[in-house]
C-alpha atoms as a PDB file:
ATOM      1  CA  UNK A   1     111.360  84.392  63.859  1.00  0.00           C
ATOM      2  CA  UNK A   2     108.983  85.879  66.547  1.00  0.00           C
ATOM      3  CA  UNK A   3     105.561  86.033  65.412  1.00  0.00           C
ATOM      4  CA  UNK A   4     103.753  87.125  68.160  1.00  0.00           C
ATOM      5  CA  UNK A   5     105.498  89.994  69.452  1.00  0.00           C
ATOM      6  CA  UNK A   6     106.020  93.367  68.080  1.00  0.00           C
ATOM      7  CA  UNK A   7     108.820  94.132  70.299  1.00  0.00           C
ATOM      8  CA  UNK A   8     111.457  91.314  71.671  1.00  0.00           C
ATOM      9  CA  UNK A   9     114.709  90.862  72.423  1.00  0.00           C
ATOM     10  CA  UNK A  10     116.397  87.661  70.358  1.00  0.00           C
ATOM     11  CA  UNK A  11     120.008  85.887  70.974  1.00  0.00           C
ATOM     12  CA  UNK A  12     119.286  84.528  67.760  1.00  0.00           C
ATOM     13  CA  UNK A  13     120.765  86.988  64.726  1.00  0.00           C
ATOM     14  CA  UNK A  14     117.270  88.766  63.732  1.00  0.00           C
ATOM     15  CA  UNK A  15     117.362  92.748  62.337  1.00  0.00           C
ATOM     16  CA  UNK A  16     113.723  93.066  63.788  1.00  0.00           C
ATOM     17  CA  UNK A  17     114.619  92.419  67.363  1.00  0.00           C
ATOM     18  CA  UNK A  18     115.581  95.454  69.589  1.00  0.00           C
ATOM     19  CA  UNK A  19     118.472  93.936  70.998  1.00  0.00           C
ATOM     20  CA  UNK A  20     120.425  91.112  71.168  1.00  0.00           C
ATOM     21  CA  UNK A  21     121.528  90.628  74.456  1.00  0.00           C
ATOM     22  CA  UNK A  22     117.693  91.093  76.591  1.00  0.00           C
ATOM     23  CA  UNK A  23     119.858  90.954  80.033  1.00  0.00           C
ATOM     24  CA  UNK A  24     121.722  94.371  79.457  1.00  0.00           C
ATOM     25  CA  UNK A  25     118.466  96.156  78.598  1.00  0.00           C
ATOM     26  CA  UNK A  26     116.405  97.964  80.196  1.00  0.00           C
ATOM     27  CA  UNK A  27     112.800  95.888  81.278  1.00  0.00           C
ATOM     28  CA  UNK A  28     111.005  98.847  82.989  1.00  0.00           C
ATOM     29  CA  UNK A  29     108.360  98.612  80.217  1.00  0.00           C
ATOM     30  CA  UNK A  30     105.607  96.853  82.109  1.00  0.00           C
ATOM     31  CA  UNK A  31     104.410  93.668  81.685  1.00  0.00           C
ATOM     32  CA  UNK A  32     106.918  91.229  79.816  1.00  0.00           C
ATOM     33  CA  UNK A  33     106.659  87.870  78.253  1.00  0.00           C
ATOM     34  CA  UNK A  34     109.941  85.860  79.021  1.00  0.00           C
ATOM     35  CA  UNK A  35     111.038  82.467  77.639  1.00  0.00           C
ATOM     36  CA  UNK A  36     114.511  82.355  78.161  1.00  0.00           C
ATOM     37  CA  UNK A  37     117.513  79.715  77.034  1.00  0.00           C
ATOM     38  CA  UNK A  38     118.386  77.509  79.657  1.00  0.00           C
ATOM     39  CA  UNK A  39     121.229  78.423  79.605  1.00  0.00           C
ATOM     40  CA  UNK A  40     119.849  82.317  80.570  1.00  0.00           C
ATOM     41  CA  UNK A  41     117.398  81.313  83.403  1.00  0.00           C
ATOM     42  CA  UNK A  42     119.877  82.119  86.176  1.00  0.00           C
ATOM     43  CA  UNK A  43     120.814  85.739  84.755  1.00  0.00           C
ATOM     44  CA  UNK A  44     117.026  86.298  83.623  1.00  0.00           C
ATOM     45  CA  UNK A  45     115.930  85.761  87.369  1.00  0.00           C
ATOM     46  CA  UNK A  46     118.591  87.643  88.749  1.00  0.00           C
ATOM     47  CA  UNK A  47     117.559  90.756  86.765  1.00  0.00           C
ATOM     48  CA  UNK A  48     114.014  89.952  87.634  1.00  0.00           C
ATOM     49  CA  UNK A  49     114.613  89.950  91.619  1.00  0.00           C
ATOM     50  CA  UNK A  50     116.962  92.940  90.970  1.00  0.00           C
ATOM     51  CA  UNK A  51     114.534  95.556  89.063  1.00  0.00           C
ATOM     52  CA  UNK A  52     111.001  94.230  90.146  1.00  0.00           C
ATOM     53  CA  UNK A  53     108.274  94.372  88.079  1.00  0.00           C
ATOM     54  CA  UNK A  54     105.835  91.951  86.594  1.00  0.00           C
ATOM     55  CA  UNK A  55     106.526  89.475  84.045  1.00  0.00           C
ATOM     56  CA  UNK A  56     105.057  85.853  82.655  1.00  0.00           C
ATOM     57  CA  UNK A  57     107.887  83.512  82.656  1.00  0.00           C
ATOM     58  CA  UNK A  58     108.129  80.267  80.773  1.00  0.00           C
ATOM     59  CA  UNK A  59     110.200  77.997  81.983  1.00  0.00           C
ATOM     60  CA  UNK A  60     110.842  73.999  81.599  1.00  0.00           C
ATOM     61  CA  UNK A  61     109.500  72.134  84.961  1.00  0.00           C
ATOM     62  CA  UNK A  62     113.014  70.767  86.135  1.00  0.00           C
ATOM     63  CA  UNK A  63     112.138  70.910  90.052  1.00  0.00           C
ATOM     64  CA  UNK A  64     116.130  69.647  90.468  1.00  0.00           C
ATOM     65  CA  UNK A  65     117.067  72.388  88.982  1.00  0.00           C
ATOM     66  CA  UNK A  66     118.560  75.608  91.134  1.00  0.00           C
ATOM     67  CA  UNK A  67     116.682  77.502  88.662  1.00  0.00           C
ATOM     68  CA  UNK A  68     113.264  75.788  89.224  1.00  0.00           C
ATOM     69  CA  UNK A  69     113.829  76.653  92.763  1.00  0.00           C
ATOM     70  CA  UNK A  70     114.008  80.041  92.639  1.00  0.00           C
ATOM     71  CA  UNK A  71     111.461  80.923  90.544  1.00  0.00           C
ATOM     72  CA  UNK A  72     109.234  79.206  92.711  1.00  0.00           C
ATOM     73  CA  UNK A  73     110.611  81.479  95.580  1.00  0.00           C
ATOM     74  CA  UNK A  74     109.691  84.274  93.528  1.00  0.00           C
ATOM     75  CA  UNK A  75     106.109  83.620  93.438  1.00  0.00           C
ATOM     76  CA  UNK A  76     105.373  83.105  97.027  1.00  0.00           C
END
């Protein structure tokens, strides 16, 4: 349940959310709050470099990680 959003995406089954799959949307909205699976970093990044914009992303510190990497890439 998302309690601090009025409008999100979910991959979770929830009739509020707008969509279920957040990667096939569009995220030319302005500023976005993104705290993605794991399992979703890779895409979520890849759409990110892809469309632009501005966005807050939370993501676990795994510096090993390929993902960790380039989201650090992205803010330099």
């Amino acid at each position: 349940m998302n309690k601090n959003a009025q409008k999100f995406f979910t991959i979770n089954n929830d009739r509020r959310a707008l969509a279920k799959d957040a990667v096939a949307q569009n995220w030319n909205v302005g500023r976005m709050l993104i705290h993605p699976p794991i399992s979703l970093m890779t895409r979520v990044l890849m759409k990110i470099m892809k469309e632009g914009g501005k966005y807050v992303v939370l993501a676990p510190m795994q510096q090993t990680q390929i993902q960790w990497l380039l989201l650090i890439s992205m803010t330099e």
